[in-house]
C-alpha atoms as a PDB file:
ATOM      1  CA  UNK A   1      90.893  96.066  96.560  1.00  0.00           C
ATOM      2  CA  UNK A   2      93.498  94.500  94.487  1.00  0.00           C
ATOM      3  CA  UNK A   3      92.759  91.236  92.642  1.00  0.00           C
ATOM      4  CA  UNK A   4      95.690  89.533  94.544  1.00  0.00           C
ATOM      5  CA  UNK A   5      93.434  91.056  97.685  1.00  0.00           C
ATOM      6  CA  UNK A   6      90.353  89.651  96.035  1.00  0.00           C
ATOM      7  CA  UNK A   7      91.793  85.655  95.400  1.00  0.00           C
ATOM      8  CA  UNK A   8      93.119  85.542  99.057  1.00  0.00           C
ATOM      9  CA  UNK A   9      90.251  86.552 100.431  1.00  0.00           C
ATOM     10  CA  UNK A  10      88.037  84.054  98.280  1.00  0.00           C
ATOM     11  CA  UNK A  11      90.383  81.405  98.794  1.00  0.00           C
ATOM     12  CA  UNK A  12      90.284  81.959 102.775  1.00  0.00           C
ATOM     13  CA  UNK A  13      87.334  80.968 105.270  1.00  0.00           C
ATOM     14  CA  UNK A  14      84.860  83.442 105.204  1.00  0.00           C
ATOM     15  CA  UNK A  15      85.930  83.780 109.795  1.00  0.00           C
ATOM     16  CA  UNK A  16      89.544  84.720 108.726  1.00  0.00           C
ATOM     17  CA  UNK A  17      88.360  87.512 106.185  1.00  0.00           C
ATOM     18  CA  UNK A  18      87.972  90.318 108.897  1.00  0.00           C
ATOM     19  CA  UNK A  19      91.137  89.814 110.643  1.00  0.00           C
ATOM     20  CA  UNK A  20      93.431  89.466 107.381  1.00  0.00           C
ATOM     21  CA  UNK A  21      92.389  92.879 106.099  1.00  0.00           C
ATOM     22  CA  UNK A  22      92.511  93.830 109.946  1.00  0.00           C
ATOM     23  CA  UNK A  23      95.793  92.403 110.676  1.00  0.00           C
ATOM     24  CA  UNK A  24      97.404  94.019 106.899  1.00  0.00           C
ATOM     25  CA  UNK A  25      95.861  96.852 107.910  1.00  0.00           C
ATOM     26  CA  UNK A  26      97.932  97.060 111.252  1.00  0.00           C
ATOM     27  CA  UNK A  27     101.309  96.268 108.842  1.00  0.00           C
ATOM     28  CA  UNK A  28     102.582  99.858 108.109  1.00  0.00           C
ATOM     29  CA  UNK A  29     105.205 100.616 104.962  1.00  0.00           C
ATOM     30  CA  UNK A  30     107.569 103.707 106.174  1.00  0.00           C
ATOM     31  CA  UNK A  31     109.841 105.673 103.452  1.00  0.00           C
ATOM     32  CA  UNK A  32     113.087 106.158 104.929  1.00  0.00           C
ATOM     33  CA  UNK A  33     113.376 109.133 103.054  1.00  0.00           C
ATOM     34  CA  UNK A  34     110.554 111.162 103.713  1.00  0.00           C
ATOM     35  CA  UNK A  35     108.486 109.058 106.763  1.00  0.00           C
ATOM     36  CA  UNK A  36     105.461 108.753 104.863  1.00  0.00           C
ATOM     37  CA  UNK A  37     103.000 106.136 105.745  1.00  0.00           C
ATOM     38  CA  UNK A  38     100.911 103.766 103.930  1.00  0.00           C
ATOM     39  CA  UNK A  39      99.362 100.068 105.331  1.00  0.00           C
ATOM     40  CA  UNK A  40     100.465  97.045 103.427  1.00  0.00           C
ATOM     41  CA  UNK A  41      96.724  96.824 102.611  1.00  0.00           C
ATOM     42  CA  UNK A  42      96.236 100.190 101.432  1.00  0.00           C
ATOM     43  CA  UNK A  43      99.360  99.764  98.781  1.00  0.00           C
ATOM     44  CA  UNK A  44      97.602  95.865  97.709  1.00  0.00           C
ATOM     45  CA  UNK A  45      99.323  93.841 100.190  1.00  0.00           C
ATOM     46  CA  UNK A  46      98.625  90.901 102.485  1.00  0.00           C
ATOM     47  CA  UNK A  47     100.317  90.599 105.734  1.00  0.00           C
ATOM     48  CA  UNK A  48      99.018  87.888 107.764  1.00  0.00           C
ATOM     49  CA  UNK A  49     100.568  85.945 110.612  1.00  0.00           C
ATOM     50  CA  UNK A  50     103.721  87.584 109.661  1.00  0.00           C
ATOM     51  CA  UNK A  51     106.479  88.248 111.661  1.00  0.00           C
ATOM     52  CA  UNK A  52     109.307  90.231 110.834  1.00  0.00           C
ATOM     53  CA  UNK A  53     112.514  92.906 112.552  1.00  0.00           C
ATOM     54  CA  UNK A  54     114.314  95.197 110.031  1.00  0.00           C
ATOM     55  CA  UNK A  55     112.556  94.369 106.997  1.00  0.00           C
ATOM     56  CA  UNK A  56     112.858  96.757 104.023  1.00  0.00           C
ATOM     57  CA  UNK A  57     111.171  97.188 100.506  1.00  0.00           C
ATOM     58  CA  UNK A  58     112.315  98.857  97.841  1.00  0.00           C
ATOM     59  CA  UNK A  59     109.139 100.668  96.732  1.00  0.00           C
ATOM     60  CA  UNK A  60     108.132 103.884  95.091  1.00  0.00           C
ATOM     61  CA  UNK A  61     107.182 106.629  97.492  1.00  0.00           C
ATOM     62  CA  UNK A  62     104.357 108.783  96.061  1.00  0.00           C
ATOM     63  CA  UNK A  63     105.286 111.436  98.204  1.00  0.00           C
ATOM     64  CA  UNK A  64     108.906 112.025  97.384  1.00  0.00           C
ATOM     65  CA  UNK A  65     108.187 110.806  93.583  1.00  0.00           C
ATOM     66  CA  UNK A  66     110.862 107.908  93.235  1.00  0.00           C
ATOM     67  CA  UNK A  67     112.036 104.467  94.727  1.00  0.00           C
ATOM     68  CA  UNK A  68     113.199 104.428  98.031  1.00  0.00           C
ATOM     69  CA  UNK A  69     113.866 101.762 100.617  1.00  0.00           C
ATOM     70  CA  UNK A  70     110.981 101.769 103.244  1.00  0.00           C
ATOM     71  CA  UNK A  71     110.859  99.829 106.594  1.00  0.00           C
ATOM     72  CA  UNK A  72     108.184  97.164 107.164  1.00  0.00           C
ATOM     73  CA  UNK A  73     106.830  98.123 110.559  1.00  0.00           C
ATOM     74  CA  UNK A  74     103.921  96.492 112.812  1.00  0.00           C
ATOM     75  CA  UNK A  75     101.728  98.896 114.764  1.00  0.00           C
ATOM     76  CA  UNK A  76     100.037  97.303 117.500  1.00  0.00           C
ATOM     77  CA  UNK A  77      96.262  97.766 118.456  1.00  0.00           C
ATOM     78  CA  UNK A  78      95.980 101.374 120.067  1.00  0.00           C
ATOM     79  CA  UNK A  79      98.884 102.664 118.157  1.00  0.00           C
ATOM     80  CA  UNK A  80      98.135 106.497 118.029  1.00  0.00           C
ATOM     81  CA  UNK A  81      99.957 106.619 114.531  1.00  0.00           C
ATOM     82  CA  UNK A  82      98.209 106.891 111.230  1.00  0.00           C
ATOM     83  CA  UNK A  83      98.572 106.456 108.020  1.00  0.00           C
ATOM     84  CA  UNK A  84     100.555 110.005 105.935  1.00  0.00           C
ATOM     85  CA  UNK A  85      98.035 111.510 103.288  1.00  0.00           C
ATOM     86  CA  UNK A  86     100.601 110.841 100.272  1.00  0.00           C
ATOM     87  CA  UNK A  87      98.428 112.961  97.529  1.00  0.00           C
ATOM     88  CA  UNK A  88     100.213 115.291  95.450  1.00  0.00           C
ATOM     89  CA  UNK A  89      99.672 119.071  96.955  1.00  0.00           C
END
């Protein structure tokens, strides 16, 4: 967990904790390039409340090695997708 992760969560009631992480986790970060997956929470995000169509990031992809544009993409409960392993091979 980030530090940014960390103050929000302090500064937040301790009954909103669980569905922040739950709700960033649902936020997904797609490379245009490559289609790799991460959560906003897994890459030290918050997305809460948020609502958004068409969004993009410029942000480096650790599978393709360099910046790329990625799409900011909500995944709904049940959502069968899951997040790409982005380790170097």
């Amino acid at each position: 967990m980030t530090r940014f992760q960390r103050f929000v969560l302090w500064m937040m009631p301790r009954r909103t904790r669980a569905s922040i992480v739950r709700e960033s986790l649902r936020w997904m970060v797609r490379c245009l390039t490559c289609d790799a997956r991460q959560s906003i929470w897994s890459i030290g995000g918050v997305r809460w409340k948020a609502a958004s169509r068409g969004k993009r990031i410029l942000r480096f992809c650790p599978k393709c090695q360099a910046n790329r544009w990625s799409a900011v993409e909500y995944e709904p409960r049940g959502s069968r997708r899951r997040e790409t392993e982005t380790r170097p091979t």
